[in-house]
Protein backbone atom coordinates (compact mmCIF):
# COMPACT_ATOMS: atom_id res chain seq x y z
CA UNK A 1 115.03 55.35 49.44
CA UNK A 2 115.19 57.67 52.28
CA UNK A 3 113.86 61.14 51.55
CA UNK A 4 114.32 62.73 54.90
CA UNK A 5 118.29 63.69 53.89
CA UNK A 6 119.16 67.28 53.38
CA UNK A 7 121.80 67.97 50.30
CA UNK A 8 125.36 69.80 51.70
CA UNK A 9 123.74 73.33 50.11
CA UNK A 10 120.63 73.01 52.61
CA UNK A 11 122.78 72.39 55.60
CA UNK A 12 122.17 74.55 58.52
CA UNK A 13 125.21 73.21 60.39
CA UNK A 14 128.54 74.76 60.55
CA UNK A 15 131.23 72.96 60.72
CA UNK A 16 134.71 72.87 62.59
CA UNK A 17 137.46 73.85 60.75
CA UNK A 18 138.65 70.87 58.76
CA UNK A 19 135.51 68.87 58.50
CA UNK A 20 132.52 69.43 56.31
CA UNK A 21 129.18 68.31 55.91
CA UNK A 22 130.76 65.58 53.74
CA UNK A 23 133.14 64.43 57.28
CA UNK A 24 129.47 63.69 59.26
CA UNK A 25 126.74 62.57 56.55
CA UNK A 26 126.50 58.44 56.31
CA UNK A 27 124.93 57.63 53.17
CA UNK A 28 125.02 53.98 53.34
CA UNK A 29 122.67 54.89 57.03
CA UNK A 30 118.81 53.52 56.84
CA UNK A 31 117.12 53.69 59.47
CA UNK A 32 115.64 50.62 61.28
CA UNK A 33 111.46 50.91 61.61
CA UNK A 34 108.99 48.18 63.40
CA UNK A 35 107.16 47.09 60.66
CA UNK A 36 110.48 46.43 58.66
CA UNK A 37 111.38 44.46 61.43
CA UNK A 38 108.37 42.93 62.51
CA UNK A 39 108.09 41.61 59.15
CA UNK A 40 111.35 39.48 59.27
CA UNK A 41 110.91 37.84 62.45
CA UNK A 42 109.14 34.15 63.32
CA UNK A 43 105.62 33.70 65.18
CA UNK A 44 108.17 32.03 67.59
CA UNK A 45 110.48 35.40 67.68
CA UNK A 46 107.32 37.49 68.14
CA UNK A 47 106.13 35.32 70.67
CA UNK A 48 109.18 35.02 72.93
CA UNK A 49 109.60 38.77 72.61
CA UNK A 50 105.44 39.84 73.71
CA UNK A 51 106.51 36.86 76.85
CA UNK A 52 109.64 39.12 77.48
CA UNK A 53 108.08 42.92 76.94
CA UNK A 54 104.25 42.47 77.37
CA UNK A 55 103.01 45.55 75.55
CA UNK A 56 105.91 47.55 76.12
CA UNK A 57 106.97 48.84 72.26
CA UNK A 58 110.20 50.08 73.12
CA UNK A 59 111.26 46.67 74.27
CA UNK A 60 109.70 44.66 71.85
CA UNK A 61 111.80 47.13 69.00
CA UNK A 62 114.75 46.98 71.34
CA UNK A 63 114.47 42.80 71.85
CA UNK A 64 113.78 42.30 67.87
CA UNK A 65 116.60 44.57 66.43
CA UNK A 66 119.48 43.36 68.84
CA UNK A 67 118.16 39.90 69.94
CA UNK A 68 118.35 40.76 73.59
């Protein structure tokens, strides 16, 4: 569960009229992290993507989350 979300009454934002904290916040959002996806992917996936990004961690992320 992701902790990190402020409730509407802690909002610091202020909001156009006609939209509300409710319009912007995406509950169904968590976010993506490298050992989540490091976990999920093949010798063969981790392989092709160290060939692809050398040490780079941006790219390896980038190349493991999108395929490309």
């Amino acid at each position: 569960m992701l902790t990190g979300r402020i409730k509407e009454e802690e909002s610091l934002f202020h909001y156009r009229e006609g939209t509300t904290y409710k319009t912007y916040v995406r509950t169904s959002f968590y976010p993506l992290f490298i050992e989540d996806v490091l976990s999920k992917m093949t010798d063969a996936e981790k392989n092709a993507a160290v060939a692809t990004c050398g040490s780079n961690k941006e790219c390896f992320f980038d190349l493991a989350v999108t395929g490309r």
